[in-house]
Protein backbone atom coordinates (compact mmCIF):
# COMPACT_ATOMS: atom_id res chain seq x y z
CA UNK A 1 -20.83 -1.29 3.67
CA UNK A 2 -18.13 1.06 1.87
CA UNK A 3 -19.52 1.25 -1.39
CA UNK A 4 -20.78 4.29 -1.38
CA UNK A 5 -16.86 6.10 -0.95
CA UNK A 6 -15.63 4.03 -2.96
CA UNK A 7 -15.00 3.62 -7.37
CA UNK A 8 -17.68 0.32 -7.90
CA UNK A 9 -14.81 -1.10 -10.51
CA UNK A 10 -12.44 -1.72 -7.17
CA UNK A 11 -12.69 -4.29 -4.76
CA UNK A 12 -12.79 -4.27 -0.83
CA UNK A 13 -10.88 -7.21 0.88
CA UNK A 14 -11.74 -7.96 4.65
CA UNK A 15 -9.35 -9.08 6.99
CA UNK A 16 -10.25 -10.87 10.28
CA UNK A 17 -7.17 -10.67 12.51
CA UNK A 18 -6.57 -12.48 15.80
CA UNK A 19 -8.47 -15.61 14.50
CA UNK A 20 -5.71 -17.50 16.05
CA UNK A 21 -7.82 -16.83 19.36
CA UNK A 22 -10.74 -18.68 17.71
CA UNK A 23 -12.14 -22.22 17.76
CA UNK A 24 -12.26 -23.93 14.12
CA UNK A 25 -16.27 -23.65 14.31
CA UNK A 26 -16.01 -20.40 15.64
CA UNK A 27 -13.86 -19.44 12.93
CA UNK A 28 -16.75 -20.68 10.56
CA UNK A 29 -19.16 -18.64 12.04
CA UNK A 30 -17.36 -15.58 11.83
CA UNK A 31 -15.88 -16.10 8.14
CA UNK A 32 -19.04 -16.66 7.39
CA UNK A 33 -21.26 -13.94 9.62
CA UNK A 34 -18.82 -11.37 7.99
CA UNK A 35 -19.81 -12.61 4.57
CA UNK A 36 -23.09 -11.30 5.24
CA UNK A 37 -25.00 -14.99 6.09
CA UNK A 38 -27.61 -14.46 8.91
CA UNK A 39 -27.72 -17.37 11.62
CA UNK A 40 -30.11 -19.42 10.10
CA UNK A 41 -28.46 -19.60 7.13
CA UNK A 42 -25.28 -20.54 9.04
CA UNK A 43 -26.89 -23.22 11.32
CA UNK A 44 -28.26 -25.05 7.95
CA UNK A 45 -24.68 -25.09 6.23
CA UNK A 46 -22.68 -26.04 9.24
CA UNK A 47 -25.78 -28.42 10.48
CA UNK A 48 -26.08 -26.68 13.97
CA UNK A 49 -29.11 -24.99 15.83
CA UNK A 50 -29.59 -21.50 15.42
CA UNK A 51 -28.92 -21.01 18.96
CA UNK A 52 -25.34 -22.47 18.51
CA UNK A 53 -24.59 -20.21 16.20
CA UNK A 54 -25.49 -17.32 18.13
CA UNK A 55 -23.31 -18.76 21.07
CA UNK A 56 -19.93 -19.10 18.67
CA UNK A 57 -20.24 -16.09 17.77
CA UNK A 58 -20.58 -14.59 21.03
CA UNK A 59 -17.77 -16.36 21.96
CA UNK A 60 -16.03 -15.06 19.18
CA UNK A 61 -16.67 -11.62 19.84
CA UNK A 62 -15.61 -11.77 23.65
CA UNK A 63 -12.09 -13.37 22.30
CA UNK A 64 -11.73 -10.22 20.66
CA UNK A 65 -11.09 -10.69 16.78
CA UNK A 66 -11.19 -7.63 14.37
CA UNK A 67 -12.47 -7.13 11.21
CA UNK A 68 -10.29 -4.87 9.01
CA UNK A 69 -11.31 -3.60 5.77
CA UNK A 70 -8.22 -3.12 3.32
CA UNK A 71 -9.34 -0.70 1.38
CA UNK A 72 -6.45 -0.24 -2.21
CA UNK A 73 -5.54 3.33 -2.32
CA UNK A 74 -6.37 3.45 -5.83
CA UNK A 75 -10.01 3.19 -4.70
CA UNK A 76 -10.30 6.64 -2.84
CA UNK A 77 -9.21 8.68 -5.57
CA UNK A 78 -11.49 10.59 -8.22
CA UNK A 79 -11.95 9.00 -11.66
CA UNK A 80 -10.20 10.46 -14.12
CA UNK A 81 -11.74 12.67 -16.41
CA UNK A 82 -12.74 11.19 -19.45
CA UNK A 83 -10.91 12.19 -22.96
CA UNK A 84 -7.84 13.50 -21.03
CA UNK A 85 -4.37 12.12 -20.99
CA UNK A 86 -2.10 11.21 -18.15
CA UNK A 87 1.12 12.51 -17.63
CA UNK A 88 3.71 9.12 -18.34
């Protein structure tokens, strides 16, 4: 999702906040949802219906939990160019 903007040698750490909100299986669905698993996927690992899923994470969504991208600041700047040294 932020790859593009950002150096690929850095890594991207998402945050879901207000899971205290959440049920424990609607917890699952969203750690797992914002891991990039679609529903199917989801319902066979947590042994539900598709159609459950879909429902916890709808309730999820109306409890009002955020996904945050923490981004290190490192990650925004230009590479350094190559053969130069840094000022130390």
């Amino acid at each position: 999702m932020y790859k593009h903007c950002l150096r690929s040698n850095l890594r991207v750490r998402l945050e879901i906040r207000n899971m205290q909100r959440l049920s424990f299986r609607e917890r699952q669905v969203v750690v797992l949802k914002e891991m990039g698993h679609t529903t199917a996927e989801i319902a066979r690992r947590l042994g539900l219906t598709p159609g459950t899923v879909a429902t916890l994470y709808n309730r999820a969504r109306a409890k009002g939990f955020e996904v945050v991208a923490v981004i290190p600041g490192e990650a925004l700047l230009p590479p350094e160019p190559e053969g130069e040294e840094t000022e130390g």
